[in-house]
Protein backbone atom coordinates (compact mmCIF):
# COMPACT_ATOMS: atom_id res chain seq x y z
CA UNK A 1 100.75 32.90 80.59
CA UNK A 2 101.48 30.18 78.25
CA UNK A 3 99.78 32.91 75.47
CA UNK A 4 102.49 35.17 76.37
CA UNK A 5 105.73 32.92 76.99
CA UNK A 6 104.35 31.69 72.75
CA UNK A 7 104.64 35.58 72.08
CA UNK A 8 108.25 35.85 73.27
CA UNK A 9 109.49 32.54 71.78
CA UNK A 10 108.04 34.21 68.20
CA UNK A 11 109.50 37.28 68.71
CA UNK A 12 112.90 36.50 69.64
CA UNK A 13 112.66 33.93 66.67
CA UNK A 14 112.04 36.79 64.59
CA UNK A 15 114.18 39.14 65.85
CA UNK A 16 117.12 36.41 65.65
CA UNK A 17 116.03 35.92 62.25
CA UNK A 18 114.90 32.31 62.44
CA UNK A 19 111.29 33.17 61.42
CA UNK A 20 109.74 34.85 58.97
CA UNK A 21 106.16 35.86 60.25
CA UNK A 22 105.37 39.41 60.86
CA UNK A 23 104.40 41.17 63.80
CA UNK A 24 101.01 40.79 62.71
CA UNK A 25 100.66 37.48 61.90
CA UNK A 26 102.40 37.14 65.63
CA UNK A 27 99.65 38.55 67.01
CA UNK A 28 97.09 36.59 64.70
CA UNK A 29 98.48 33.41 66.15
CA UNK A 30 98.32 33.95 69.65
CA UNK A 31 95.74 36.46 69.83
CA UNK A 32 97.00 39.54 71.40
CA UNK A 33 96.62 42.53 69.98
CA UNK A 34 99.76 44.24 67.50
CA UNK A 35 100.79 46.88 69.83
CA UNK A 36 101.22 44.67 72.18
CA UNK A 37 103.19 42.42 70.46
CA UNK A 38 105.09 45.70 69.40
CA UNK A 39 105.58 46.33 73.36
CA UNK A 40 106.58 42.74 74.00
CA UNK A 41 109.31 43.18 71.36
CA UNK A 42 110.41 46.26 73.04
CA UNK A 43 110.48 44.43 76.41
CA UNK A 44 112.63 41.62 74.81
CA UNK A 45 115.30 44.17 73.75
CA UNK A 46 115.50 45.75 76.91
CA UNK A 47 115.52 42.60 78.62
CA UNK A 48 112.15 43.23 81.40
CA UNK A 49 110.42 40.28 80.06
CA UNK A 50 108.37 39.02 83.60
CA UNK A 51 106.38 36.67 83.15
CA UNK A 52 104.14 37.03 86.98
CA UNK A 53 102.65 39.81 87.67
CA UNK A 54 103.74 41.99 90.07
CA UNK A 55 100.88 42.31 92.34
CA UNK A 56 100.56 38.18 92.74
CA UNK A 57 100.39 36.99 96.63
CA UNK A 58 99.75 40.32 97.59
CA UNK A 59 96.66 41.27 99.99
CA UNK A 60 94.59 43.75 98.27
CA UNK A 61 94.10 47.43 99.76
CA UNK A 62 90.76 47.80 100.11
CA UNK A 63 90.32 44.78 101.39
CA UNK A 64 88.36 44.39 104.70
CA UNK A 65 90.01 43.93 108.10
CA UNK A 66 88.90 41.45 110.63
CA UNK A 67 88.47 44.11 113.45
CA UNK A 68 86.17 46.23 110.77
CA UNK A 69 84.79 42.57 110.09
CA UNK A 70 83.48 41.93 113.75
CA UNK A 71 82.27 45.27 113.93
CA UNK A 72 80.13 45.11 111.24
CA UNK A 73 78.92 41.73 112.57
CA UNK A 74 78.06 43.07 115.93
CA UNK A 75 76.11 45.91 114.97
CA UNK A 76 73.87 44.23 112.73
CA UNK A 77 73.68 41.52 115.44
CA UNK A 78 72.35 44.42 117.24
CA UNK A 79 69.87 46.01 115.20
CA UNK A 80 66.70 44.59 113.72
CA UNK A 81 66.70 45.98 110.17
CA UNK A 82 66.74 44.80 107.21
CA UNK A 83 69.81 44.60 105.09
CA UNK A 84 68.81 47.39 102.69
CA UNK A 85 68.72 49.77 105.96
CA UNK A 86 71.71 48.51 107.71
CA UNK A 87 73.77 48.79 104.79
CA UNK A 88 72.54 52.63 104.24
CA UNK A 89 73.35 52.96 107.65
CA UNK A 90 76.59 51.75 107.39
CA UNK A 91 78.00 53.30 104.22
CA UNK A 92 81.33 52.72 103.74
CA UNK A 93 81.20 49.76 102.00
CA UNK A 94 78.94 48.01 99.56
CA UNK A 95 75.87 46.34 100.05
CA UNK A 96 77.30 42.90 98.33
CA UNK A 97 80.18 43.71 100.41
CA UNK A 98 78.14 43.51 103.66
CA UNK A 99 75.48 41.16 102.07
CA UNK A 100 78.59 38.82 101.39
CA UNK A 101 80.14 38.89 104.88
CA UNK A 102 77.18 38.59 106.75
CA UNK A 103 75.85 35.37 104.41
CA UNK A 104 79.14 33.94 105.50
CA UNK A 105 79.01 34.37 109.16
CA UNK A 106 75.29 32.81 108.76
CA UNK A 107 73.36 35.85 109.96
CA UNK A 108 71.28 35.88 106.54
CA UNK A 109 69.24 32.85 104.68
């Protein structure tokens, strides 16, 4: 972020006319690519400038519930395969998914 909030500073400094540098060098200093900087300076003018993006504190979609959680648990609690089969079996998500969960819960080693 700090990248970015240097971006805006330059640009407004240019576009007030209290800097010289060009777009390019702009984007030389802190690293972003020229279009971008182009983009920025279009977001300056119009005044949408955000600085957090918009998806921040917010629970991803595909993210798994604890009821599908449990389940999962339970019915390799149930079974005696190995991980490779049980995730097969159980296709909807992926194995690292299922490898991950069931590490936590201490049903792997």
């Amino acid at each position: 972020m700090e990248k970015k909030r240097e971006a805006v500073k330059l640009i407004q400094d240019k576009i007030n006319g209290k800097t010289f540098l060009s777009y390019k060098e702009i984007a030389d200093i802190t690293g972003y690519h020229p279009k971008y900087i182009l983009k920025l300076k279009k977001d300056v003018l119009n005044g949408n400038i955000h600085f957090i993006h918009g998806n921040k504190n917010r629970i991803p979609v595909n993210s798994m519930s604890e009821e599908e959680k449990q389940k999962i648990i339970n019915l390799y609690k149930k079974s005696n395969v190995s991980i490779r089969k049980f995730c097969n079996f159980y296709h909807t998500r992926s194995y690292s998914c299922i490898y991950n969960l069931l590490k936590e819960n201490g049903l792997l080693k």
